[in-house]
Protein backbone atom coordinates (compact mmCIF):
# COMPACT_ATOMS: atom_id res chain seq x y z
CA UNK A 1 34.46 -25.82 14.11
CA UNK A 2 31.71 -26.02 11.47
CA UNK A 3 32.53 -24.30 7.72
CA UNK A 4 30.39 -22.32 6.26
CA UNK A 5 28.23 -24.05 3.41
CA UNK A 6 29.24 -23.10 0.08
CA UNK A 7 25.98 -22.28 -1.95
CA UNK A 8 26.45 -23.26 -5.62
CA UNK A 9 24.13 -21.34 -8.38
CA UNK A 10 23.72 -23.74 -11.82
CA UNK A 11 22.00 -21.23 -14.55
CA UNK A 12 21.58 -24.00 -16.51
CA UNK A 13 19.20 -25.76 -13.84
CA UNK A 14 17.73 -22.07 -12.69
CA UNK A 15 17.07 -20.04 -15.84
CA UNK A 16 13.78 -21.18 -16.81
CA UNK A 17 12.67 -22.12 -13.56
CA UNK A 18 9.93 -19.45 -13.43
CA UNK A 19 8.13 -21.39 -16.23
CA UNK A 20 7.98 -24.44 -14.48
CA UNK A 21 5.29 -23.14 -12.24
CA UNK A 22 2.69 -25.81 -10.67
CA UNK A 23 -0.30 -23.81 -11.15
CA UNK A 24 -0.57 -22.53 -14.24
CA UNK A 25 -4.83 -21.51 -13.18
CA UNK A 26 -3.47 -18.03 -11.79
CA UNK A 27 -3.95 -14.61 -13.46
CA UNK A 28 -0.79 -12.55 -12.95
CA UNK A 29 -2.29 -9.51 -15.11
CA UNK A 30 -1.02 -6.26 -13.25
CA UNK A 31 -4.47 -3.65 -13.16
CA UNK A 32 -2.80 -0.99 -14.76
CA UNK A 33 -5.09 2.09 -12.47
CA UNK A 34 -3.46 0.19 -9.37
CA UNK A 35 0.14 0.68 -10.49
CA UNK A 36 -0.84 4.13 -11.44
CA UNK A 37 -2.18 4.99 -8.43
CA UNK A 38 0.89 3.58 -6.38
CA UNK A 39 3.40 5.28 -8.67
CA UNK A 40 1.41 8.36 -8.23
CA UNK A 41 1.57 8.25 -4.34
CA UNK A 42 4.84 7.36 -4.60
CA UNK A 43 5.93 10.57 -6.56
CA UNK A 44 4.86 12.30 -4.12
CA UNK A 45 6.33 11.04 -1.01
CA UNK A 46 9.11 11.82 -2.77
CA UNK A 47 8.44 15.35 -3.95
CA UNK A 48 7.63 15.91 -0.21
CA UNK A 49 10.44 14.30 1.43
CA UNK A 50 12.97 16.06 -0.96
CA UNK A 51 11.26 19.37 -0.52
CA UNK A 52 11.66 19.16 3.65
CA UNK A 53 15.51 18.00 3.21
CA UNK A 54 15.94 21.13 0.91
CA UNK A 55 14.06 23.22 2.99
CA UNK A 56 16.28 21.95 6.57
CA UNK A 57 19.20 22.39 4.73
CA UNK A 58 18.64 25.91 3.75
CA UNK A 59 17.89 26.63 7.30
CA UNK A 60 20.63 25.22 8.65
CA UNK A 61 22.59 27.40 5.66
CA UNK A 62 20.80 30.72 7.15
CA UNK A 63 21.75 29.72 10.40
CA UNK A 64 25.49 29.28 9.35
CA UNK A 65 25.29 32.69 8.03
CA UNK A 66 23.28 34.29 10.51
CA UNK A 67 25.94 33.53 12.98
CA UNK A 68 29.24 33.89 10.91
CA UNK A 69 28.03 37.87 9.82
CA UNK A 70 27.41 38.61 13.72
CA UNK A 71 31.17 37.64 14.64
């Protein structure tokens, strides 16, 4: 029966191992209209998926009450 590895995390070896990159040629600027644009979209996804769940629930609250007053 085979263990299970044991996977061991140095920080000392890790922490600044982002700044070790090979190629340091790349541009890793972030356009800021493009996150803008996604954070914008994402809003409202959002705003519409909260606004159906309210909206179900409400009708599944009227329906509740619709049929507890006719008993």
């Amino acid at each position: 029966m085979k263990s299970r590895e044991h996977v061991i995390f140095d920080i000392g070896e890790e922490k600044f191992k982002y700044l070790q990159r090979e190629d340091k040629n790349k541009n890793y600027k972030v356009d800021i209209i493009d996150l803008n644009k996604r954070l914008n979209e994402t809003k409202k996804k959002n705003l519409y998926s909260n606004i159906k769940i309210i909206s179900a629930s409400l009708l599944c609250l009227v329906i509740i009450t619709m049929i507890s007053l006719k008993v």
